[in-house]
C-alpha atoms as a PDB file:
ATOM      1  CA  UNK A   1      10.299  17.053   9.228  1.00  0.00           C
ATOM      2  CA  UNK A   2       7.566  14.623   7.738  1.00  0.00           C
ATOM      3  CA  UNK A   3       3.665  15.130   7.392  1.00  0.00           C
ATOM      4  CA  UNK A   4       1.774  11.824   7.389  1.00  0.00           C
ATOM      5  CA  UNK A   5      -1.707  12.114   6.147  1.00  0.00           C
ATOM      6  CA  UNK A   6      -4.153   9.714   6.245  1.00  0.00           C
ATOM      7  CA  UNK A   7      -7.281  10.700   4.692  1.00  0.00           C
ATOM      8  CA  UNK A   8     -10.703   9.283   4.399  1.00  0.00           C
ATOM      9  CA  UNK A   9     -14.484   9.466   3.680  1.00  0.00           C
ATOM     10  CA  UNK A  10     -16.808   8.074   7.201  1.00  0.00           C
ATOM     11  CA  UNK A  11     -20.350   6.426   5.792  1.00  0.00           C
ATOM     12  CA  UNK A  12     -22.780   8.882   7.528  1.00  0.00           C
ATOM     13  CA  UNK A  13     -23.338   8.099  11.260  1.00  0.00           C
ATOM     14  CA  UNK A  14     -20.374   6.075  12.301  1.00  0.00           C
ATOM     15  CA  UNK A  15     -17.782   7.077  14.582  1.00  0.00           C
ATOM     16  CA  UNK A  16     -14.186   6.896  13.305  1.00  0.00           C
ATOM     17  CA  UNK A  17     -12.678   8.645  17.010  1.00  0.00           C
ATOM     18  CA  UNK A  18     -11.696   5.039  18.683  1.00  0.00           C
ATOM     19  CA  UNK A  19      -9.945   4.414  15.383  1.00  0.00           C
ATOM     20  CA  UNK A  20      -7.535   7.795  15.606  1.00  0.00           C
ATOM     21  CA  UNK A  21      -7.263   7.307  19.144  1.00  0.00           C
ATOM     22  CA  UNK A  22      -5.562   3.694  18.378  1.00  0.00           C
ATOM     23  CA  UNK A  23      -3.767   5.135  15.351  1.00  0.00           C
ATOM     24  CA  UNK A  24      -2.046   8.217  17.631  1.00  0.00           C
ATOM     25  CA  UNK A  25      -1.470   5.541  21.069  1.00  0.00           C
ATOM     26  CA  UNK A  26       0.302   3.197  18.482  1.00  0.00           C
ATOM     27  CA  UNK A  27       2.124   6.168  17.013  1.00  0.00           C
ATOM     28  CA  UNK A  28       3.056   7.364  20.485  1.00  0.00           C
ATOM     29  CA  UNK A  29       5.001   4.514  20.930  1.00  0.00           C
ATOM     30  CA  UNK A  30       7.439   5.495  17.732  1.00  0.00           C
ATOM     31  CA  UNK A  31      10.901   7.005  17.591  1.00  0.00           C
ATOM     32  CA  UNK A  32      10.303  10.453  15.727  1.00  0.00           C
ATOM     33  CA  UNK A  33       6.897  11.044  16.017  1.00  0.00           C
ATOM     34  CA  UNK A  34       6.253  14.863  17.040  1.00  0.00           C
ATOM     35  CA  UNK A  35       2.222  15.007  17.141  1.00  0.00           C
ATOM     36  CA  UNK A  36      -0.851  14.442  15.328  1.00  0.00           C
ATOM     37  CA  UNK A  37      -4.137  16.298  14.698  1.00  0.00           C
ATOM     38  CA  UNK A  38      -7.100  14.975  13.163  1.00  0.00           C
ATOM     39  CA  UNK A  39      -9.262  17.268  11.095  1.00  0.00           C
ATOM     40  CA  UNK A  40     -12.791  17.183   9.723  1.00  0.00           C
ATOM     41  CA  UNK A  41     -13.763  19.050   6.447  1.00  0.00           C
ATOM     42  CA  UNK A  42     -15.714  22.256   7.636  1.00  0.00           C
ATOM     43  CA  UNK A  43     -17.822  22.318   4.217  1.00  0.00           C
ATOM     44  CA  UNK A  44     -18.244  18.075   4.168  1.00  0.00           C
ATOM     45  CA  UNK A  45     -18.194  16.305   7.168  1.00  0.00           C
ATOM     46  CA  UNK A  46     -17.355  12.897   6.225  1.00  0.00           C
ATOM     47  CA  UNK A  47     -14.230  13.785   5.083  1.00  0.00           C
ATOM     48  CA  UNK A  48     -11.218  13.056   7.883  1.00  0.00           C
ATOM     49  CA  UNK A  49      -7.598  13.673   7.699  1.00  0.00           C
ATOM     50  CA  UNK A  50      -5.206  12.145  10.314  1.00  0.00           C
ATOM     51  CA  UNK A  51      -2.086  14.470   9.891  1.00  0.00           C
ATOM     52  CA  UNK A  52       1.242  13.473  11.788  1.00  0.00           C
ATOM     53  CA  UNK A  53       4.363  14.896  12.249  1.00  0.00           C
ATOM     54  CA  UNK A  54       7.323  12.976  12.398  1.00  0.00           C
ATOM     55  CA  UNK A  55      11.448  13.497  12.797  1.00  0.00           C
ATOM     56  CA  UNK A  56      11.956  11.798   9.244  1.00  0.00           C
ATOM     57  CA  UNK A  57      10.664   9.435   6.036  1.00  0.00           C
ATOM     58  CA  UNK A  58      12.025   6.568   7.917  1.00  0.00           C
ATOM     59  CA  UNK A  59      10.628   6.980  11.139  1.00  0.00           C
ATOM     60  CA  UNK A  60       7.118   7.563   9.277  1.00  0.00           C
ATOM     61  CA  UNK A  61       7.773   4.796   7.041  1.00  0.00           C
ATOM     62  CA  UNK A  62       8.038   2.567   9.930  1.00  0.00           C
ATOM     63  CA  UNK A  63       4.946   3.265  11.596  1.00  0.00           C
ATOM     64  CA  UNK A  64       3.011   3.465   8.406  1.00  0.00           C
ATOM     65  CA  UNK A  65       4.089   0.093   7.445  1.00  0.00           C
ATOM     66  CA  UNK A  66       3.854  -1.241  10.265  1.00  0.00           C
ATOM     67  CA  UNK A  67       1.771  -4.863  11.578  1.00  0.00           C
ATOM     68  CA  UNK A  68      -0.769  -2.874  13.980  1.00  0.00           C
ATOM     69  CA  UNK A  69      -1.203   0.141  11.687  1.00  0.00           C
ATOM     70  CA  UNK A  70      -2.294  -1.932   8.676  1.00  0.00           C
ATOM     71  CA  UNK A  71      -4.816  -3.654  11.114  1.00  0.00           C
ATOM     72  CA  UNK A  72      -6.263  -0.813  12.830  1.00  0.00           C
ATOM     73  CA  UNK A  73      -6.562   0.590   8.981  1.00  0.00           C
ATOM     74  CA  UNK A  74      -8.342  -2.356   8.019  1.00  0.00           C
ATOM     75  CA  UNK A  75     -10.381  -2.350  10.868  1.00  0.00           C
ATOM     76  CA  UNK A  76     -11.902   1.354   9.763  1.00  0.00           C
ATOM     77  CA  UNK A  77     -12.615  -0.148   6.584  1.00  0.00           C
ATOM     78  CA  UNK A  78     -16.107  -0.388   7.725  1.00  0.00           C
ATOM     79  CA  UNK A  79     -16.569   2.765   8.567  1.00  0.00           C
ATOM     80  CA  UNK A  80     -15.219   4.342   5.530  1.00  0.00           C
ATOM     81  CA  UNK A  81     -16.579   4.833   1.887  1.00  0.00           C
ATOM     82  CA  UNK A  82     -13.668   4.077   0.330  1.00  0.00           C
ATOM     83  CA  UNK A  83     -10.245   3.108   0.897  1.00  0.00           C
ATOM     84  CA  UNK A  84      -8.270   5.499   3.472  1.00  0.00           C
ATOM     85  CA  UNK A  85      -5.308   7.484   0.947  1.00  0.00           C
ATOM     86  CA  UNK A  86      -1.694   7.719   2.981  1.00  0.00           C
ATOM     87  CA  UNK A  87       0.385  10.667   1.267  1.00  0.00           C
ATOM     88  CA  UNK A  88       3.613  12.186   2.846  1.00  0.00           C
ATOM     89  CA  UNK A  89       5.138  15.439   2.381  1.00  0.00           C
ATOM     90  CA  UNK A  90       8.254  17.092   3.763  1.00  0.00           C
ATOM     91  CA  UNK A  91       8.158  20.003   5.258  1.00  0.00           C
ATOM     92  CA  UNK A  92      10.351  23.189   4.366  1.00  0.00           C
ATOM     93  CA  UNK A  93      11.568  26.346   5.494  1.00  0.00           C
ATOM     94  CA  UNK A  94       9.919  29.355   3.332  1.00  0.00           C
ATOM     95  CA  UNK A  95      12.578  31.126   1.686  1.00  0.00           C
ATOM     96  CA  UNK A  96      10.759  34.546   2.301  1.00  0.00           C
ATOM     97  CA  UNK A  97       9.769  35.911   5.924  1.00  0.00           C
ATOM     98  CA  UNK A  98       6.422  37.798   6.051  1.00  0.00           C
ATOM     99  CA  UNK A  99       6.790  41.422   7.998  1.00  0.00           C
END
C-alpha cells in the first residue's frame, strides 16, 4: 500500500474544498486508488494535506503524473502560499502487536 500526500499552505480566506473535490473525482476514476482524506492542521489552519491511499507506486505514480492532476494543481496555485509538496510513503506492517 501507497500514501500520497499532497501538502500545502491556503493564503488566508480562500477556499481550497472545490480543488480536493476535483483532485479525489479524478482519483476515483484510477485503478488502485483505496481512499483519500484531507486534513487541516489543528494548531495552523492554512496548512492542508490531501492524503491518498493507493494499491501501489505505479498506480499513484500514474495519477500523480497525470494531464488533469498537474492542471487542477496548477489551478490551486492561487490559492496557495507556496508551491503544493507531493511525498509518497509505503506503508508497512509493524513488526510488534500492541496488547
Amino acid at each position: 500500500m501507497i500514501k500520497g500526500i499532497v501538502g500545502c499552505k491556503v493564503k488566508q480566506d480562500m477556499d481550497l474544498q472545490p480543488i480536493l473535490l476535483k483532485l479525489k473525482s479524478h482519483a476515483m476514476q484510477y485503478q488502485g486508488f483505496k481512499g483519500m482524506e484531507n486534513l487541516v492542521g489543528e494548531e495552523n489552519a492554512s496548512v492542508v494535506a490531501m492524503v491518498s491511499t493507493w494499491e501501489s507506486l505505479e498506480d499513484w505514480v500514474s495519477w500523480a503524473q497525470s494531464t488533469i492532476t498537474k492542471e487542477v494543481l496548477r489551478q490551486a496555485k492561487t490559492l496557495l502560499m507556496e508551491e503544493p509538496r507531493v511525498t509518497t510513503y509505503r506503508m508497512f506492517a509493524p513488526a510488534i502487536r500492541w496488547v
